[in-house]
C-alpha atoms as a PDB file:
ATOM      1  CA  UNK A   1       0.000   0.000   0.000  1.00  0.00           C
ATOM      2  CA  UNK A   2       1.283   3.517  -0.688  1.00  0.00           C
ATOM      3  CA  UNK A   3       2.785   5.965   2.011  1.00  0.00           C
ATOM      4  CA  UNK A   4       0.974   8.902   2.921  1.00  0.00           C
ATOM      5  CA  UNK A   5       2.890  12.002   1.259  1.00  0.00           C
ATOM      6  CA  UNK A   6       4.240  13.775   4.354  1.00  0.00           C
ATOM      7  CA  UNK A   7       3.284  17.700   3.833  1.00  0.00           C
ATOM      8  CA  UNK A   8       4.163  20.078   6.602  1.00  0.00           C
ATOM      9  CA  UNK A   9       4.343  24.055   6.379  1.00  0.00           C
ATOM     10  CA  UNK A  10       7.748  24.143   4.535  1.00  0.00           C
ATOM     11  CA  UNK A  11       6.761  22.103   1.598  1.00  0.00           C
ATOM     12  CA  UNK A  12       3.337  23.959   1.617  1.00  0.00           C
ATOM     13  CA  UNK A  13       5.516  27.193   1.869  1.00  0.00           C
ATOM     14  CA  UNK A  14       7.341  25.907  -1.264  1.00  0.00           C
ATOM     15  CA  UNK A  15       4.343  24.784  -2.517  1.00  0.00           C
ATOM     16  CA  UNK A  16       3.033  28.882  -2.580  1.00  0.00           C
ATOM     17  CA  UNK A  17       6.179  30.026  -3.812  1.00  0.00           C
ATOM     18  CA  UNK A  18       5.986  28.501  -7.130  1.00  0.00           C
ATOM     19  CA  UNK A  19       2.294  28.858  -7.738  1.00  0.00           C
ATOM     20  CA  UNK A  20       2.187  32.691  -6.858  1.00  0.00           C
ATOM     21  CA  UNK A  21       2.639  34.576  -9.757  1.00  0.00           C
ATOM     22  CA  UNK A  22       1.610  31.648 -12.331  1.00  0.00           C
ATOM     23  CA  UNK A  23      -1.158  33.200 -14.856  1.00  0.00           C
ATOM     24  CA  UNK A  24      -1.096  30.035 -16.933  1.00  0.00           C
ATOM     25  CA  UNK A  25       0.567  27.243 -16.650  1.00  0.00           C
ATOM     26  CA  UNK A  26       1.418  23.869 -14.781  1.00  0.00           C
ATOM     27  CA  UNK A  27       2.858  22.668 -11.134  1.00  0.00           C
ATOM     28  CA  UNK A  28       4.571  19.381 -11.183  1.00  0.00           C
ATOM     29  CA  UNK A  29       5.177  17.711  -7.738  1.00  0.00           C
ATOM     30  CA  UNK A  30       7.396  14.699  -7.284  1.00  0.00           C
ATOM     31  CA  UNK A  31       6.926  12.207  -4.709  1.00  0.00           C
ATOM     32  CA  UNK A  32       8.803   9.061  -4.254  1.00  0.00           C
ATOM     33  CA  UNK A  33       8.175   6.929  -1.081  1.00  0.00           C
ATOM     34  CA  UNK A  34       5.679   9.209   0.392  1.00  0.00           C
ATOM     35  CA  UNK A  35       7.741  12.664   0.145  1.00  0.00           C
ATOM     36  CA  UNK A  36       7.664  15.354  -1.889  1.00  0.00           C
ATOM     37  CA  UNK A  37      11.247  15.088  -3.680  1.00  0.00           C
ATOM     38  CA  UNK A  38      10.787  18.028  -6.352  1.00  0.00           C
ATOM     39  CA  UNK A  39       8.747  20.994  -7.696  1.00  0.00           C
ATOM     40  CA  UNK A  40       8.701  21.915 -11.148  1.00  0.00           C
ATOM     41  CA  UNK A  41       6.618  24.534 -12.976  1.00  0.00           C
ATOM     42  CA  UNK A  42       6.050  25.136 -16.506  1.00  0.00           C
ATOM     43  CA  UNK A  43       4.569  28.526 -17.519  1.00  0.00           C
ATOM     44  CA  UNK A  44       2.933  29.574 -20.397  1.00  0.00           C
ATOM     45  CA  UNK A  45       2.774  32.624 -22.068  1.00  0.00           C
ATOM     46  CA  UNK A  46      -1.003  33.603 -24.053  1.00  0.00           C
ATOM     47  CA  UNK A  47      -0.954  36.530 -26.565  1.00  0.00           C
ATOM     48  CA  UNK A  48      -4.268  38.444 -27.735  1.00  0.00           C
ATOM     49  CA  UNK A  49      -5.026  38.562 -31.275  1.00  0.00           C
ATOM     50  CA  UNK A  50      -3.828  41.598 -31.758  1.00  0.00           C
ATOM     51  CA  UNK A  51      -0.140  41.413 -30.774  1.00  0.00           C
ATOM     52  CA  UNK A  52      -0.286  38.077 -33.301  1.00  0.00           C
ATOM     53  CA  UNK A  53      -1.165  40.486 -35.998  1.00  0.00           C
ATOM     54  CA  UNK A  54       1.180  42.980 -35.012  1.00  0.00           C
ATOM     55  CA  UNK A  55       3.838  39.848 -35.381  1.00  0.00           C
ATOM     56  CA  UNK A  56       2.766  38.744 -38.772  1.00  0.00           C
ATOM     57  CA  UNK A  57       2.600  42.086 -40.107  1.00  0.00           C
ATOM     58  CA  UNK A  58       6.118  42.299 -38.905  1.00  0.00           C
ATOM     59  CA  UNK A  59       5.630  45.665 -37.018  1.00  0.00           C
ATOM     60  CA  UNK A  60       7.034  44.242 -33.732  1.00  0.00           C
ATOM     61  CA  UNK A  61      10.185  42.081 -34.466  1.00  0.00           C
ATOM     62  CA  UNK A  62      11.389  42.318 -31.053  1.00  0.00           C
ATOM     63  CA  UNK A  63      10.765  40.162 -28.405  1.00  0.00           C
ATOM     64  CA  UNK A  64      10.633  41.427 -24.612  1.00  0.00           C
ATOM     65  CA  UNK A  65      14.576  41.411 -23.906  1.00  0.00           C
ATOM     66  CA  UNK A  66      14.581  44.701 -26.426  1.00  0.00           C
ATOM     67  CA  UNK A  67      17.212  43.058 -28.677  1.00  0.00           C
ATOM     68  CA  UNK A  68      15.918  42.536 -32.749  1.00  0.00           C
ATOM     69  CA  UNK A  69      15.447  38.500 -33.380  1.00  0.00           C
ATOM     70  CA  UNK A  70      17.995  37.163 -35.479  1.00  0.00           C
ATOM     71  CA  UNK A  71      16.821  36.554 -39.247  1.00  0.00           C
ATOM     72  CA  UNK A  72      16.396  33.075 -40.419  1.00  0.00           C
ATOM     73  CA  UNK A  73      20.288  31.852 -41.531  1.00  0.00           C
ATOM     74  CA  UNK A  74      21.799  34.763 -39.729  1.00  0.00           C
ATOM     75  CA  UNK A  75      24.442  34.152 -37.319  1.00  0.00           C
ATOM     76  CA  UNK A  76      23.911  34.537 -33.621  1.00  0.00           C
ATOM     77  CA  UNK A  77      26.701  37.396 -31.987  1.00  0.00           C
END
């Protein structure tokens, strides 16, 4: 039969942590022998239809870092 997952305030501490903040996304926990051994998260980022537009029409060809995107076959610096 399995072990109960042992969960006490620092693991639901850590537990907060990662979730705060997530808009969309996913919270991995990893339990082997009845303890929580890892956290991972995986967030997503959603755009409106607008800023697609904006992308195809090629007036924004920067992403958030403020550096251009490298062309296709262009080397990186």
């Amino acid at each position: 039969m399995a072990k109960p997952v042992e969960v006490d305030a620092v693991w639901m501490q850590r537990i907060a942590e990662v979730v705060n903040g997530l808009e969309y996304g996913s919270v991995l926990i990893t339990v082997h022998d009845g303890r929580i051994v890892q956290i991972d998260r995986t967030e997503r980022r959603r755009f409106d239809a607008a800023s697609a537009a904006r992308e195809k029409s090629g007036a924004s060809a920067q992403p958030a870092s403020g550096k251009p995107l490298a062309k296709t076959g262009e080397a990186k610096r």
